[in-house]
Protein backbone atom coordinates (compact mmCIF):
# COMPACT_ATOMS: atom_id res chain seq x y z
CA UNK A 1 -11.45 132.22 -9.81
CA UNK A 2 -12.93 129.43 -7.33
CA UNK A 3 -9.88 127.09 -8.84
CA UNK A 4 -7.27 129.24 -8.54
CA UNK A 5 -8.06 130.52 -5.28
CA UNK A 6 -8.18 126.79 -4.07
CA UNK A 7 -4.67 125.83 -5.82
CA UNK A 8 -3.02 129.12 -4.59
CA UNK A 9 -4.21 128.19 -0.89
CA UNK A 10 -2.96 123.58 -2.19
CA UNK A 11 0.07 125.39 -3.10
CA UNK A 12 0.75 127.61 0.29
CA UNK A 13 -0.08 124.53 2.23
CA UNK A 14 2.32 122.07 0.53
CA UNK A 15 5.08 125.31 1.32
CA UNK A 16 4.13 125.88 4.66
CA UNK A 17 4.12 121.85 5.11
CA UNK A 18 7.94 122.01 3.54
CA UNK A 19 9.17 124.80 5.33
CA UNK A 20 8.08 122.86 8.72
CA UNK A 21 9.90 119.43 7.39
CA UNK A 22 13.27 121.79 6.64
CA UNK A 23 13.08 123.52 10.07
CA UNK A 24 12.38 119.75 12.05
CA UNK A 25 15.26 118.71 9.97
CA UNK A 26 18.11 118.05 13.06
CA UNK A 27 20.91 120.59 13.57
CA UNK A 28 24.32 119.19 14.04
CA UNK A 29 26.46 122.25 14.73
CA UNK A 30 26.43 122.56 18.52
CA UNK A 31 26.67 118.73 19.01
CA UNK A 32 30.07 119.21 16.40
CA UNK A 33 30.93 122.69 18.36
CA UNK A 34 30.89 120.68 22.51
CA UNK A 35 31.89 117.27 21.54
CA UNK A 36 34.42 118.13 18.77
CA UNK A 37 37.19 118.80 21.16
CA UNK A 38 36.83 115.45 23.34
CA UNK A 39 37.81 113.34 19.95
CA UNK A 40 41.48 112.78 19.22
CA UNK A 41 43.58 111.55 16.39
CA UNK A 42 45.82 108.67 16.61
CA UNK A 43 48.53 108.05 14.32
CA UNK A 44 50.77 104.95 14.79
CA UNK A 45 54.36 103.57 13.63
CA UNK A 46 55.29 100.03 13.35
CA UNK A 47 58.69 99.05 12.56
CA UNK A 48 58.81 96.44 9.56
CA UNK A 49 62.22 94.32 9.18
CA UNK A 50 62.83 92.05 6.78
CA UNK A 51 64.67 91.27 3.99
CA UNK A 52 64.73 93.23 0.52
CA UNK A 53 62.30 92.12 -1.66
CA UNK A 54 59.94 93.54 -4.83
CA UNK A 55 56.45 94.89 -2.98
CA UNK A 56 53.96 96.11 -6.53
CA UNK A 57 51.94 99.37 -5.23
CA UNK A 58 48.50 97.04 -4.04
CA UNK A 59 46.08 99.50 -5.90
CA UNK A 60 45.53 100.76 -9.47
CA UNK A 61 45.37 104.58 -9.83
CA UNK A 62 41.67 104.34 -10.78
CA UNK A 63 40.54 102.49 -7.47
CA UNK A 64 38.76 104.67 -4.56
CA UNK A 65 41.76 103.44 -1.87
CA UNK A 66 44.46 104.87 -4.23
CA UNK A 67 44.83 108.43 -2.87
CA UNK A 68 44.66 107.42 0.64
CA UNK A 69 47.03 104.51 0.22
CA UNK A 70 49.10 106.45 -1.27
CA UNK A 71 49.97 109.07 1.00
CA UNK A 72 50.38 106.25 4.18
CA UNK A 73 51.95 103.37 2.62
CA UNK A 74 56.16 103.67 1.32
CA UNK A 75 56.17 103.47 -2.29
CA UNK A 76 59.34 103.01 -3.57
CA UNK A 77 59.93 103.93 -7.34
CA UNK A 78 62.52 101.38 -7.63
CA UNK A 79 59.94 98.72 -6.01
CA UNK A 80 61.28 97.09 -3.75
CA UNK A 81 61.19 96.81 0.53
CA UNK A 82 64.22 97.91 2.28
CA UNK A 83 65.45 95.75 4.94
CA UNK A 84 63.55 98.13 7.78
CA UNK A 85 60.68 100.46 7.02
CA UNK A 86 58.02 102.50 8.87
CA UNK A 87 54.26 101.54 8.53
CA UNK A 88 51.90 104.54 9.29
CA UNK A 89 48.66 104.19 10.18
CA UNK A 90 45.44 106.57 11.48
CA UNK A 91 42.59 105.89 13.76
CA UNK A 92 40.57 107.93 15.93
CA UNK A 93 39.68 107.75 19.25
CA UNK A 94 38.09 109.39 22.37
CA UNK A 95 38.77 110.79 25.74
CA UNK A 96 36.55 109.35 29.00
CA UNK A 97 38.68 110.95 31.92
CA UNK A 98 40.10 114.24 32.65
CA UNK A 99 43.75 112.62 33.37
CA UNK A 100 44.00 111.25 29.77
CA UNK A 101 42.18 107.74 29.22
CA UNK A 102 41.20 107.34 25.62
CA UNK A 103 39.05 104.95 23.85
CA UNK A 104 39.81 103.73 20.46
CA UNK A 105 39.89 100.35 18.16
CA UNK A 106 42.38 97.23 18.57
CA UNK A 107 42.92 97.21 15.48
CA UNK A 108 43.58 100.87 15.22
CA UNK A 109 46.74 100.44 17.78
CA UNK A 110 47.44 96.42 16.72
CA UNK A 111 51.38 95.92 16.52
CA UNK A 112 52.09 99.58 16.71
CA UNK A 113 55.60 100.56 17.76
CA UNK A 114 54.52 104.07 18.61
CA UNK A 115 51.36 105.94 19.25
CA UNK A 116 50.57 109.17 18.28
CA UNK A 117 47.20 111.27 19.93
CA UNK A 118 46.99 114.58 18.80
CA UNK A 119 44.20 117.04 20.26
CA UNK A 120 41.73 119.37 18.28
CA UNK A 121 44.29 121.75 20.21
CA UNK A 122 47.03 120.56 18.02
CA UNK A 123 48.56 119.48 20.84
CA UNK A 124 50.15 116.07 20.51
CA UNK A 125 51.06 113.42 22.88
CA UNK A 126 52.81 110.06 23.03
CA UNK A 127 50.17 107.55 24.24
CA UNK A 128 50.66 104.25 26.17
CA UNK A 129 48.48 101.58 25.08
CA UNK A 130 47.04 100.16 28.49
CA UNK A 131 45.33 97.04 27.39
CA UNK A 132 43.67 96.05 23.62
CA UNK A 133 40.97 93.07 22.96
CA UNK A 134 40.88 91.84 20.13
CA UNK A 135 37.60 89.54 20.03
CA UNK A 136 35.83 93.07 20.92
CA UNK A 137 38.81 95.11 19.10
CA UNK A 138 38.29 97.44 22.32
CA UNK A 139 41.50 99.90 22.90
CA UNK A 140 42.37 101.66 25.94
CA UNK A 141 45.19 104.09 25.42
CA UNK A 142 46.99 106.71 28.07
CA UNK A 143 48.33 110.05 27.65
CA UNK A 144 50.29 112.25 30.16
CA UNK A 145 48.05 115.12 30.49
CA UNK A 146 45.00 116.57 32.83
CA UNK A 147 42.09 118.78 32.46
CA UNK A 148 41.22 117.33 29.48
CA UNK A 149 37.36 117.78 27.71
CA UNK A 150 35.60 114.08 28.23
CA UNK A 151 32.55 112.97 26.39
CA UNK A 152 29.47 111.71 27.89
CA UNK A 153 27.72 108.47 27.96
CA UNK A 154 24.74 107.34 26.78
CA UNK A 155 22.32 104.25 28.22
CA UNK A 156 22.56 101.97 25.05
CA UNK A 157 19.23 100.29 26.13
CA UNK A 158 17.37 103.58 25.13
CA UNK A 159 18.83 104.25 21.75
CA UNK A 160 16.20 103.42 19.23
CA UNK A 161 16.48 102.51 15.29
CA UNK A 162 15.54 105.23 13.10
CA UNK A 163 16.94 108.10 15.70
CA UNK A 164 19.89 110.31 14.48
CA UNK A 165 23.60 109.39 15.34
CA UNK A 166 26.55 111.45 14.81
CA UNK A 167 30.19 110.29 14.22
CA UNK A 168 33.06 112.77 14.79
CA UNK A 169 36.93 110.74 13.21
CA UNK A 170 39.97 111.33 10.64
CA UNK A 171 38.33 109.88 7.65
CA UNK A 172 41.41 109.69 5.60
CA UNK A 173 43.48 111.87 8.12
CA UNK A 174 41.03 114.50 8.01
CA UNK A 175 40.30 115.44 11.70
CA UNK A 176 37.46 116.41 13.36
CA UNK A 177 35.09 115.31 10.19
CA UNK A 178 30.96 115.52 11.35
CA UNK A 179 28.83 113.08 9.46
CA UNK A 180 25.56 112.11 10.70
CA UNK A 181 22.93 109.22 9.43
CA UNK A 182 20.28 107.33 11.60
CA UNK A 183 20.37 103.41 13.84
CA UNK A 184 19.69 100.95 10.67
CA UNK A 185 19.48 98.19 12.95
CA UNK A 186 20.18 97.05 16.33
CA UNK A 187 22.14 93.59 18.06
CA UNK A 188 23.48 92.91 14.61
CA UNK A 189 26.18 89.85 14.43
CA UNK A 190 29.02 89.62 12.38
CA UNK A 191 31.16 86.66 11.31
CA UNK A 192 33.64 85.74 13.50
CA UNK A 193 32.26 88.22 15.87
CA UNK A 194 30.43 86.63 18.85
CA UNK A 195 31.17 89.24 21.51
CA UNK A 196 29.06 92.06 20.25
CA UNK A 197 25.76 92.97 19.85
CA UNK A 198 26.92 95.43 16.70
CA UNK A 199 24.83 98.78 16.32
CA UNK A 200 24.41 99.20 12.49
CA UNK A 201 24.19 102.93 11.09
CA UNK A 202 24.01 104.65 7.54
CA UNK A 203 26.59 106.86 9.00
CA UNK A 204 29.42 107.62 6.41
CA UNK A 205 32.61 105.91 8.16
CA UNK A 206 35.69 105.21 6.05
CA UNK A 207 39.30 104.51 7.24
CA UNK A 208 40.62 106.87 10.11
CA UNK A 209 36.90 106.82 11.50
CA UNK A 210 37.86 103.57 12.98
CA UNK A 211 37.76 103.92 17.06
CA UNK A 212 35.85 107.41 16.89
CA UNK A 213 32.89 108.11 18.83
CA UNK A 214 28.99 107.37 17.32
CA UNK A 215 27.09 110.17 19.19
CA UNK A 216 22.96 110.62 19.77
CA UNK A 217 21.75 113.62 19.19
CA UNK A 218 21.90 114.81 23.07
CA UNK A 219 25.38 114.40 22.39
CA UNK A 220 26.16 111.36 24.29
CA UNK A 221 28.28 108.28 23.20
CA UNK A 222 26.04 105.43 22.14
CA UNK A 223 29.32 103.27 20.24
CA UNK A 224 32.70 103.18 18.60
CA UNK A 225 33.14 102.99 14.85
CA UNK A 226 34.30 99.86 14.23
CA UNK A 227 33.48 98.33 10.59
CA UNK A 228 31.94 99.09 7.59
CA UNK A 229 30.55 96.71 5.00
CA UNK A 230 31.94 97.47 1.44
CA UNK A 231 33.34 96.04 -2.09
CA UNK A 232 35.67 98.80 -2.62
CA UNK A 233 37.21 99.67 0.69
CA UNK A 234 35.50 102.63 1.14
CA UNK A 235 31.77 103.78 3.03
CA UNK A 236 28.53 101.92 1.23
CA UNK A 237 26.12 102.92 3.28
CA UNK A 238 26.44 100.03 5.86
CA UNK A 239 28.80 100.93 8.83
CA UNK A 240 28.85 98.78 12.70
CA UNK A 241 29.06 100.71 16.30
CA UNK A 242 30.40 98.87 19.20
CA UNK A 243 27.88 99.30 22.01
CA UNK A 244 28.94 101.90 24.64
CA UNK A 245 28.19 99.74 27.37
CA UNK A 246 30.03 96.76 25.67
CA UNK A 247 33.05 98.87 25.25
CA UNK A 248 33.16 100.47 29.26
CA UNK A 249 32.87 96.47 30.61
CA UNK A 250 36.17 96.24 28.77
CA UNK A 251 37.72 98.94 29.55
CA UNK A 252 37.34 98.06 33.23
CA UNK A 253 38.83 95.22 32.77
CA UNK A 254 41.84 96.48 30.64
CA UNK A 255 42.09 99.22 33.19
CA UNK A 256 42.49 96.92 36.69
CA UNK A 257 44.08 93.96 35.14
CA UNK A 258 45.21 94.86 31.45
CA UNK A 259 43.25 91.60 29.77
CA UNK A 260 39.96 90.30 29.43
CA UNK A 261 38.86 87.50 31.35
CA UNK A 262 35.65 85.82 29.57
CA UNK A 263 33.49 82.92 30.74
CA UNK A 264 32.97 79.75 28.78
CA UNK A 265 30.60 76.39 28.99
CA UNK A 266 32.37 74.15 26.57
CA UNK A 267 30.03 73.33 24.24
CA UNK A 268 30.16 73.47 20.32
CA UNK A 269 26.12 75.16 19.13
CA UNK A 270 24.34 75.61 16.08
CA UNK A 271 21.22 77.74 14.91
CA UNK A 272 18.17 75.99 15.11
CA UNK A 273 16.08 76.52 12.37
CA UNK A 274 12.57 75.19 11.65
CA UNK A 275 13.60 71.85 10.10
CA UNK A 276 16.10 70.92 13.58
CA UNK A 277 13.06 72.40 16.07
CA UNK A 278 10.72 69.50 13.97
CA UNK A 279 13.44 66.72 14.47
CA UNK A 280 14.27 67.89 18.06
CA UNK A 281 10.30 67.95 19.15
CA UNK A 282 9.99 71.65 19.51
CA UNK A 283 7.07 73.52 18.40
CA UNK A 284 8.82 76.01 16.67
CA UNK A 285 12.47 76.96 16.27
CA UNK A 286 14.17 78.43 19.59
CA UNK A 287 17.54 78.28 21.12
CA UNK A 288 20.29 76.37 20.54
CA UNK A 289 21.11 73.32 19.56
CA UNK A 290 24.58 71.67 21.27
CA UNK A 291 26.53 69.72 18.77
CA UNK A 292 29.08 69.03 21.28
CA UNK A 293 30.50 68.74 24.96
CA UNK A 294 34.25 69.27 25.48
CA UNK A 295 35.23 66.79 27.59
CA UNK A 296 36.47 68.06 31.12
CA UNK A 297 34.57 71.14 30.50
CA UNK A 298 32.16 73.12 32.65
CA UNK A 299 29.30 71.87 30.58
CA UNK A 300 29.75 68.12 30.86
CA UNK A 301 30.55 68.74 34.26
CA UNK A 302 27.26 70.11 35.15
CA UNK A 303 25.65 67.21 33.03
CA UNK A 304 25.17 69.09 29.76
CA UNK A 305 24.96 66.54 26.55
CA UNK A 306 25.26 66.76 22.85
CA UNK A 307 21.28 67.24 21.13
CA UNK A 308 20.37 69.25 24.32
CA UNK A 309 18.56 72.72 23.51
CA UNK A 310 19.75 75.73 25.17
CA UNK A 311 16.55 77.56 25.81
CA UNK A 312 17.91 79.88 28.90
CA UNK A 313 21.10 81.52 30.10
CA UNK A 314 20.35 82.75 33.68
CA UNK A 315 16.97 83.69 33.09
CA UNK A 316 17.35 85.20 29.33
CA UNK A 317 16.05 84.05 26.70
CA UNK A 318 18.80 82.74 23.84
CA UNK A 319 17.26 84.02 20.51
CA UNK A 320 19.73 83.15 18.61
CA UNK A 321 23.31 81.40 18.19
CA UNK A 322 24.70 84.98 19.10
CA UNK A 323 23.00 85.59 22.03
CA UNK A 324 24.48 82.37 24.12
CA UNK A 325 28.07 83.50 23.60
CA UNK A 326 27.76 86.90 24.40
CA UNK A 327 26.32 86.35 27.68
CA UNK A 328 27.96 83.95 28.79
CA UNK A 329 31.28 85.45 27.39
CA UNK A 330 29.82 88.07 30.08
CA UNK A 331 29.98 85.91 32.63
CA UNK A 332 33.10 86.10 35.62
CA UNK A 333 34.80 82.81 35.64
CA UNK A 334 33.77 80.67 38.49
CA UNK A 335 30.36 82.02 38.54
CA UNK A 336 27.31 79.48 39.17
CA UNK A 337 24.42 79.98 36.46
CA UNK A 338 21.52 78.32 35.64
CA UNK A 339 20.68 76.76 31.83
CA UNK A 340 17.68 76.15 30.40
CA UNK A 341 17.81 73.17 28.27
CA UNK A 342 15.10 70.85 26.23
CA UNK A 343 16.09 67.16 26.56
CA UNK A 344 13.85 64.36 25.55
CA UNK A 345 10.57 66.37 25.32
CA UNK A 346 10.75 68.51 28.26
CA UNK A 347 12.54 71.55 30.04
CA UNK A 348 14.69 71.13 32.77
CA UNK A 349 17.55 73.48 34.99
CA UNK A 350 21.33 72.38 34.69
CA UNK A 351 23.77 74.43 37.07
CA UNK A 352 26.81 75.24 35.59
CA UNK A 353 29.78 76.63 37.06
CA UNK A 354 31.02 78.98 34.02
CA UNK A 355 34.68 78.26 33.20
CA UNK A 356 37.42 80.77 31.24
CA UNK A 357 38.38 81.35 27.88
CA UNK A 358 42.25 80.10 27.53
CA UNK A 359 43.86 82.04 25.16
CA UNK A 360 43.16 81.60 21.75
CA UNK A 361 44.87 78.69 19.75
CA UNK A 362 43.98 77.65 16.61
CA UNK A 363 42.49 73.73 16.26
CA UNK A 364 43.69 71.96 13.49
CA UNK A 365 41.08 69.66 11.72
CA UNK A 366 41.63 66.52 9.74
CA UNK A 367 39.45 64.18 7.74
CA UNK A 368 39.67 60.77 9.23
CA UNK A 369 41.95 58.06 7.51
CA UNK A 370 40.59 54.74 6.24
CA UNK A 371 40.75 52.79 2.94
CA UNK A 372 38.02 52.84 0.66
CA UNK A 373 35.83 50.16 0.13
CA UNK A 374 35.09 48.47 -2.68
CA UNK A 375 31.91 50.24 -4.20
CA UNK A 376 28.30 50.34 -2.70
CA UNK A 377 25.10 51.20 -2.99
CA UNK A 378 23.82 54.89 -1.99
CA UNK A 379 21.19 54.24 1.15
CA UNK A 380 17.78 56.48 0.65
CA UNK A 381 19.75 59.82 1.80
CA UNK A 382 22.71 59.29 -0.85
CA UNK A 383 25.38 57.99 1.20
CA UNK A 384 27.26 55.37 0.72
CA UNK A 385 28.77 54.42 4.54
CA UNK A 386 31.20 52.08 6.07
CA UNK A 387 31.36 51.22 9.81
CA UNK A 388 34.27 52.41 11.52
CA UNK A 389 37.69 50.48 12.16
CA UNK A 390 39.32 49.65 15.20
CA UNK A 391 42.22 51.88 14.30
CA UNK A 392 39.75 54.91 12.86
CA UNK A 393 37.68 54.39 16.41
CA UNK A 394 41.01 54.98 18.41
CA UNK A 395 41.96 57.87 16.31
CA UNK A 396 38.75 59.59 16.69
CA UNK A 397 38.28 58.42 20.24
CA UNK A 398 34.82 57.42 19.23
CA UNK A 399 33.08 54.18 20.31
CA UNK A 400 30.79 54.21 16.83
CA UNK A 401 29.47 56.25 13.89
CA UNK A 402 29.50 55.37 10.47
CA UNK A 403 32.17 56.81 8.14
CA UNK A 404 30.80 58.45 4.71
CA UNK A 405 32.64 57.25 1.84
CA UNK A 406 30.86 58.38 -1.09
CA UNK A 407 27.98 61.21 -1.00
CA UNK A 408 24.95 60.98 -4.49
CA UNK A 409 21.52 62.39 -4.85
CA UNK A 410 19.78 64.48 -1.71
CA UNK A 411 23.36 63.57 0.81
CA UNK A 412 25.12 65.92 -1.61
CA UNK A 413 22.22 68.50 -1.67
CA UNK A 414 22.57 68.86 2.23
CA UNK A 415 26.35 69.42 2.27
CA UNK A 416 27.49 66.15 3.34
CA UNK A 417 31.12 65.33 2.53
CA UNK A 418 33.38 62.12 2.37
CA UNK A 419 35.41 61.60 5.70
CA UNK A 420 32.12 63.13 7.71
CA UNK A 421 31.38 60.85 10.20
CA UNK A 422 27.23 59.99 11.25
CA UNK A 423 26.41 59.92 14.89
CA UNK A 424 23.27 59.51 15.58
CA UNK A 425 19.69 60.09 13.82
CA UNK A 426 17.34 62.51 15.27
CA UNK A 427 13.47 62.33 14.83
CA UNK A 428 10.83 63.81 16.87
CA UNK A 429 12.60 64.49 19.71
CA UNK A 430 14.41 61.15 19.68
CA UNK A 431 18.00 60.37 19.54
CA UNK A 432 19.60 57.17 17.80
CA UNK A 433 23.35 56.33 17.97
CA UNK A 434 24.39 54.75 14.73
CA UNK A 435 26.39 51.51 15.55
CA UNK A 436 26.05 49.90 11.91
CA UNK A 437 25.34 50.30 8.16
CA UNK A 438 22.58 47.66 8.47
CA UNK A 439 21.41 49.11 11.36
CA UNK A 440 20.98 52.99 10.16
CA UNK A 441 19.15 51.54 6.39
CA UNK A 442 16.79 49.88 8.97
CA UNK A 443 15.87 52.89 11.23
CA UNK A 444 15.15 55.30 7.17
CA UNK A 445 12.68 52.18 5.93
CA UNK A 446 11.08 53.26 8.86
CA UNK A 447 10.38 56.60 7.48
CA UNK A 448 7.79 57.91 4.76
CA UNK A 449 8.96 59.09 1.23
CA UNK A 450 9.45 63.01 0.86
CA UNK A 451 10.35 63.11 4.79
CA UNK A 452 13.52 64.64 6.24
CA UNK A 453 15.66 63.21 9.00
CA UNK A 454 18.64 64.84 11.11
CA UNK A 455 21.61 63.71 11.71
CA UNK A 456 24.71 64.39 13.68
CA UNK A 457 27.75 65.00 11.76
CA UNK A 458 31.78 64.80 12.62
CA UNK A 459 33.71 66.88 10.67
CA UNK A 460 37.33 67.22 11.70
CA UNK A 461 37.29 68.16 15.59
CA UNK A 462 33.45 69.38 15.28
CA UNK A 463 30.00 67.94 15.52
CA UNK A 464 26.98 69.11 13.25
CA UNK A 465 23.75 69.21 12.98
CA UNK A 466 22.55 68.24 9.43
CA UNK A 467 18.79 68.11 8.28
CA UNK A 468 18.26 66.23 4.93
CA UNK A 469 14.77 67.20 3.25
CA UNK A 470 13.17 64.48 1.24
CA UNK A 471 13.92 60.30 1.00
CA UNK A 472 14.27 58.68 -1.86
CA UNK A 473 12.14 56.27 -2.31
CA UNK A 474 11.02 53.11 0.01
């Protein structure tokens, strides 16, 4: 009797304990019911001329994108592109004034001929896009119309990982869709994304949540959908926010001027990791490293050099290769800021006058021309080298370095190539330039078997730091 009085009472405490985990579990509905009607749909129309050609359907009937492609992208039975077509597109988006300023994605308005915002009202209204920016993919769109509802905004420097978020978007054209998840992470980077400080969710987001609102659970805007990580083009369980805070500096800007005006130093950086930080001096791996100066630039201006260590941007600590571009991309033009840098051994304070980002261009990169020589022997890292020519020196507009002609053994394991050109050889804080083959085997005899050197690296238009682990032998 003893035993089954003590499991009935096990029993009613493991049911009690449940029914207080369901009831702490959040509620959703009156977050959905207030902020619901601030989030708008935004459909787009781009024009597409060209000539007639055969387009195959992109997707198989049994892949996940097939339905939704379907419905938004022409497919002709005949197969093939008339001369002038209409690509439809969705988004979402969000209002932050009464008189009709909306938030929403670059990407979601990118090229569009006309945009569409249609209300949870089912009113609909042709939008003007103000201003877009692409390196943020930050939207700010206009629509004729007053009195509208207007989310709030949250203080991104509160939100923690772990809390509940809430996005409200058109997954697949379905408006107003509520799914929730929690922060996964916070200050993520992304390639080729250097401008955000990305808030990572679990949040279900899949095309058409793109420029919606992320919400915390007092209802306030902590980010804007943005990207999702995925294999098959739909959610995985990985999805990226752009910070609130990120999003309103840009929107500031597109508002007064209708661009974004960005500071820059000039320099070229790279990660330092725990094998640089031991070349470099530094007792453990911090900041980072500059590979190299643009001539002209604000950084060699202000006295900034290749190998220095960027420890400091104004006071803040650079964490990682992330962190320098974002503030500094943060930075008004023409504004005087202090750098941190570790040179030789030691700190010091360079005061640089932050320049602007041009607009963008793309840098085309070459390997540098020279005949081969007749074969060599590998030095201790694997390389077989020749010194430059006059012709390859005026080319490059380099006064010396040693051109790699063949790469064996440990120079292969570290991801050297042919046509790289060595700079210099860094060890313990110290910096060599590399004027000649006989010179550089001279400076490695100097160092033990199994140790690892750096070295700086041309490739094409840009300098790199490369860290080779383990001579051969003496």
């Amino acid at each position: 009797m003893k035993r089954f009085v003590a499991l009935f009472i096990l029993c009613f405490s493991c049911a009690f304990s449940f029914a207080q985990t369901v009831r702490g579990l959040p509620d959703f509905s009156e977050l959905a019911e207030k902020q619901g009607p601030a989030v708008v749909n935004i459909s787009t129309t781009q024009v597409v001329r060209g000539s007639s050609q055969v387009m195959p359907f992109p997707f198989d009937e049994n892949d996940p994108a097939f339905e939704f492609f379907k419905r938004f992208i022409p497919r002709n039975p005949g197969g093939v592109i008339p001369r002038e077509f209409e690509n439809k597109s969705l988004g979402s988006g969000f209002i932050i004034s009464a008189d009709g300023y909306i938030l929403t994605n670059a990407h979601v308005v990118d090229s569009a001929d006309e945009v569409t915002v249609r209300l949870t009202d089912k009113r609909e209204f042709k939008a003007r896009t103000i201003g877009a920016d692409k390196r943020t993919d930050v939207a700010l769109l206009k629509i004729e119309a007053g009195g509208l509802p207007v989310v709030k905004l949250a203080d991104t420097s509160q939100l923690k990982v772990g809390e509940w978020v809430v996005a409200i978007g058109s997954p697949f054209g379905f408006d107003n869709s509520v799914t929730a998840g929690i922060v996964s992470a916070k200050g993520r980077s992304l390639p080729q994304e250097n401008y955000v400080p990305f808030i990572q969710t679990d949040v279900a987001i899949n095309p058409g949540n793109s420029g919606g609102p992320l919400f915390n659970m007092r209802g306030e805007v902590v980010g804007i959908n943005s990207q999702i990580y995925s294999r098959s083009g739909g959610y995985m369980g990985v999805s990226f926010a752009i910070p609130i805070d990120v999003a309103m500096e840009i929107q500031q800007q597109l508002r007064s001027t209708g661009k974004v005006s960005r500071g820059r130093l000039g320099v070229v950086i790279q990660e330092v990791n725990k094998e640089l930080a031991d070349s470099l001096g530094l007792s453990k791996p911090m900041g980072v490293v500059v590979n190299a100066v643009e001539k002209g630039g604000p950084a060699e201006k202000a006295g900034l050099e290749a190998g220095d260590v960027i420890l400091k941007f104004d006071g803040k600590a650079i964490v990682n290769s992330a962190d320098l571009p974002r503030l500094v991309g943060a930075t008004r033009p023409g504004t005087r800021s202090l750098v941190q840098v570790w040179r030789k051994g030691g700190t010091r304070e360079i005061a640089v006058v932050v320049g602007e980002i041009p607009e963008e261009k793309q840098v085309a990169s070459r390997p540098p021309r020279g005949a081969k020589p007749p074969e060599q022997v590998a030095n201790r890292l694997g390389l077989v080298l020749s010194e430059l020519t006059v012709e390859q020196k005026r080319e490059l507009k380099m006064n010396s370095g040693l051109l790699i002609e063949d790469v064996r053994g440990s120079g292969a394991r570290a991801d050297l190539r042919p046509g790289d050109v060595v700079i210099a050889v860094i060890s313990k804080g110290a910096t060599t330039e590399l004027r000649s083959v006989e010179q550089f085997n001279k400076l490695l005899a100097q160092f033990d078997k199994g140790s690892s050197v750096t070295l700086l690296v041309r490739r094409g238009e840009m300098q790199t730091f490369v860290t080779i682990k383990g001579l051969n032998g003496n």
